[in-house]
C-alpha atoms as a PDB file:
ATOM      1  CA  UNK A   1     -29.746 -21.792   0.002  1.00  0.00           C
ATOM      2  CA  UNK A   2     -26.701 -19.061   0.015  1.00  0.00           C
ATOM      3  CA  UNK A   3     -23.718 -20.298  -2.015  1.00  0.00           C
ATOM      4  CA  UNK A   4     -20.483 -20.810   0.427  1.00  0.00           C
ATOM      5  CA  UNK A   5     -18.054 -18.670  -2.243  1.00  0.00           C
ATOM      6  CA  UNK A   6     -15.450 -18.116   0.329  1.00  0.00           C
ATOM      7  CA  UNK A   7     -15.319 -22.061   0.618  1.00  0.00           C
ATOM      8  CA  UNK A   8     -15.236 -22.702  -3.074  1.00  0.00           C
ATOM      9  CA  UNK A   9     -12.503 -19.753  -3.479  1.00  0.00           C
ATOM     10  CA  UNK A  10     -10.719 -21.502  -0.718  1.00  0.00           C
ATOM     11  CA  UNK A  11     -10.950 -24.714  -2.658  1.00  0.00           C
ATOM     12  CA  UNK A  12      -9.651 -23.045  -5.834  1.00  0.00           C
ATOM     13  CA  UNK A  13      -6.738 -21.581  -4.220  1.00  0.00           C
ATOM     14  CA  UNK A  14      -5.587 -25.496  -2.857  1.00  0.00           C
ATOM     15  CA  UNK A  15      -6.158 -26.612  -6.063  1.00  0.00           C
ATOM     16  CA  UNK A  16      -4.179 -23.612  -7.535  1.00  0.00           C
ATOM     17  CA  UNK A  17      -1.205 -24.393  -5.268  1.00  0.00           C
ATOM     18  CA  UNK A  18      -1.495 -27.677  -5.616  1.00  0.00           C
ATOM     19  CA  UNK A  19      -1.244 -28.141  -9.453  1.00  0.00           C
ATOM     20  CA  UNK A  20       1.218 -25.189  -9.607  1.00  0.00           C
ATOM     21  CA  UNK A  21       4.324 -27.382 -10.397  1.00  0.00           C
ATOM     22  CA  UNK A  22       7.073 -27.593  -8.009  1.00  0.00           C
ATOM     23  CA  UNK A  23       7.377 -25.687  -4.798  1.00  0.00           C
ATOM     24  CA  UNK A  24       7.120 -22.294  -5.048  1.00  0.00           C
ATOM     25  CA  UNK A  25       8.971 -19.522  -3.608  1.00  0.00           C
ATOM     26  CA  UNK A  26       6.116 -17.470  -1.190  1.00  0.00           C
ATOM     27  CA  UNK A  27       6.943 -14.485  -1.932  1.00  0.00           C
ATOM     28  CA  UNK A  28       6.224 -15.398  -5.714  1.00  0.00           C
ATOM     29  CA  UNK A  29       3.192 -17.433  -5.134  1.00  0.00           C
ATOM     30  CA  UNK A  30       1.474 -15.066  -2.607  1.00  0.00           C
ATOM     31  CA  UNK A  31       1.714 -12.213  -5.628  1.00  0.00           C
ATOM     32  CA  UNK A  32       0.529 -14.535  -8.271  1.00  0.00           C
ATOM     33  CA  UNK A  33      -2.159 -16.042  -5.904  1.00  0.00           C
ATOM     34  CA  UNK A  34      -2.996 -12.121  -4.934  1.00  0.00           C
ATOM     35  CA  UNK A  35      -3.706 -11.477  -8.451  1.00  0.00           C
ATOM     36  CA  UNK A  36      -5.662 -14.659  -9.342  1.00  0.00           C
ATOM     37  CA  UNK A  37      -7.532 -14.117  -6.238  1.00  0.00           C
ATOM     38  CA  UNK A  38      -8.314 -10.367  -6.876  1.00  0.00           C
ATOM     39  CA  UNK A  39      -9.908 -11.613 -10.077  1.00  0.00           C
ATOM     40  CA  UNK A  40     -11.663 -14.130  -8.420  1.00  0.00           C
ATOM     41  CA  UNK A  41     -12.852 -11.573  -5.803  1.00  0.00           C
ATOM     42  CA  UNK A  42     -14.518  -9.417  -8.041  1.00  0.00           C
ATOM     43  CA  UNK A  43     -16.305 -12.072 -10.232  1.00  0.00           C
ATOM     44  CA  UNK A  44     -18.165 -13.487  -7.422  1.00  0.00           C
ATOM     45  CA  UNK A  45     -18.435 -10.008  -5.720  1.00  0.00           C
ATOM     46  CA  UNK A  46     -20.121  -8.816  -9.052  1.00  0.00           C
ATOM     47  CA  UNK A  47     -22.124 -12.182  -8.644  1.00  0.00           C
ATOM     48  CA  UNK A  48     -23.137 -11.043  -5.476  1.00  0.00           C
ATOM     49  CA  UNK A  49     -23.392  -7.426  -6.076  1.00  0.00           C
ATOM     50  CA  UNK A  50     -25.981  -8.333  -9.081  1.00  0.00           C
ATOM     51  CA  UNK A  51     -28.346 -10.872  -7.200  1.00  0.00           C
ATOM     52  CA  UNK A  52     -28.168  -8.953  -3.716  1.00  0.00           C
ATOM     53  CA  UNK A  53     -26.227 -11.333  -1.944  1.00  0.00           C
ATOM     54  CA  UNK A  54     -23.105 -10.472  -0.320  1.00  0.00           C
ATOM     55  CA  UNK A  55     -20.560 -13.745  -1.543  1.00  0.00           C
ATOM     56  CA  UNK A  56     -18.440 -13.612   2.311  1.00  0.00           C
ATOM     57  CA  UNK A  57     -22.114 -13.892   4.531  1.00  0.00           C
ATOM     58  CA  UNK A  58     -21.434 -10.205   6.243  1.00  0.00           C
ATOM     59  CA  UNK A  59     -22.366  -6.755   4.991  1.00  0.00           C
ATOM     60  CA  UNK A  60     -24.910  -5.974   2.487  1.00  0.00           C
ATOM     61  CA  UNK A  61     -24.510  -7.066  -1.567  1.00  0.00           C
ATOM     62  CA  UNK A  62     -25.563  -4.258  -2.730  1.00  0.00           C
ATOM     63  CA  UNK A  63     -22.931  -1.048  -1.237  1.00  0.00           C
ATOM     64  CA  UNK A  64     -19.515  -0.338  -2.327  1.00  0.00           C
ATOM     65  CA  UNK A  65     -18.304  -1.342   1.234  1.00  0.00           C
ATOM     66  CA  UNK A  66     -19.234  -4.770   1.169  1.00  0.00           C
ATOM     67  CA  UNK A  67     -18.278  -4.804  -2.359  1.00  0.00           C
ATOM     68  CA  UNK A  68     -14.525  -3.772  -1.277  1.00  0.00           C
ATOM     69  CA  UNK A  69     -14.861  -6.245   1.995  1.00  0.00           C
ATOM     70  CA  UNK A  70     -15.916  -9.683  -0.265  1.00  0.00           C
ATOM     71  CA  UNK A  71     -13.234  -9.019  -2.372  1.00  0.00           C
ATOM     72  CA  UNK A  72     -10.526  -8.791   0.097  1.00  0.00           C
ATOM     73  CA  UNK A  73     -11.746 -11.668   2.068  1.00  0.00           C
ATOM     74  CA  UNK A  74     -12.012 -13.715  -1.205  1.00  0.00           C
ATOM     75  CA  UNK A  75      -8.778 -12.864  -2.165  1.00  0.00           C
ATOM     76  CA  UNK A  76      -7.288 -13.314   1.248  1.00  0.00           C
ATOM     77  CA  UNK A  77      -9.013 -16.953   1.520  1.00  0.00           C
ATOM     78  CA  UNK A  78      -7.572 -17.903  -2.474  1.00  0.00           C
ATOM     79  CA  UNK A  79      -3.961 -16.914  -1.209  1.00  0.00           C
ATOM     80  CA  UNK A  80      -4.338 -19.028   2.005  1.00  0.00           C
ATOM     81  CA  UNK A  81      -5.617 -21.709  -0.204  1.00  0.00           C
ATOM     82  CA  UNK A  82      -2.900 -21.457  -2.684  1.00  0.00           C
ATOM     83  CA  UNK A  83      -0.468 -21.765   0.323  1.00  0.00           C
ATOM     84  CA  UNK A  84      -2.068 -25.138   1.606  1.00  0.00           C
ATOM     85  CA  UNK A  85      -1.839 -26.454  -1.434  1.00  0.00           C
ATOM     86  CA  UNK A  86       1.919 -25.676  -2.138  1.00  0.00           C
ATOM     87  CA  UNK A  87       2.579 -27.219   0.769  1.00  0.00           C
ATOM     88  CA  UNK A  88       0.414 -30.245   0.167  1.00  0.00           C
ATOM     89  CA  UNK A  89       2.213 -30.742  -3.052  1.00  0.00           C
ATOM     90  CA  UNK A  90       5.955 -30.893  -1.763  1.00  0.00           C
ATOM     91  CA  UNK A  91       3.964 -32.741   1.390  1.00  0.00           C
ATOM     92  CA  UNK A  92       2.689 -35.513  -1.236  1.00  0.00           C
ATOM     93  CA  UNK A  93       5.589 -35.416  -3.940  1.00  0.00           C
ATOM     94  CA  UNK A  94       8.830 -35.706  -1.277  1.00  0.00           C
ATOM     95  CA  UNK A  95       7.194 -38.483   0.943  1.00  0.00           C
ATOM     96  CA  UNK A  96       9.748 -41.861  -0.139  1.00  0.00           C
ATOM     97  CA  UNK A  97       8.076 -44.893  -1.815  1.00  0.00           C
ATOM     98  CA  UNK A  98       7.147 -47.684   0.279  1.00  0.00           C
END
């Protein structure tokens, strides 16, 4: 059974935003997030790259093209994540108390 890495990046990148505290600027967040999710990229592209499977579904593990591809994708789904889970955190924290 393939491993659904762009989900679990996603999932990071929520629970990146999310615990970031405060609300964050985007501008500053979508660098920060860029750079966590570069990182993140190319670990589970090297993951992929080393067992033959490419992490995103598409393109073949094992060339520097689908190398390249994973990692944007992965980095592109950590900074959406991160995103979601900014806003989910100013969602949660400025809702007033019953």
């Amino acid at each position: 059974m393939a491993v659904p890495w762009g989900l679990v990046v996603f999932l990071f990148g929520i629970v990146y935003g999310y615990v970031t505290p405060g609300r964050q600027d985007k501008v500053g967040l979508f660098k920060t997030a860029l750079l966590v999710g570069v990182v993140l990229g190319i670990l589970f592209a090297l993951v992929g790259f080393v067992v033959d499977l490419s992490p995103v579904g598409f393109a073949s593990g094992q060339d520097v093209l689908g190398f390249i591809v994973s990692v944007v994708v992965l980095s592109l789904l950590f900074v959406i994540g991160a995103w979601i889970g900014d806003w989910l955190e100013g969602a949660v924290r400025t809702r007033p108390a019953p």
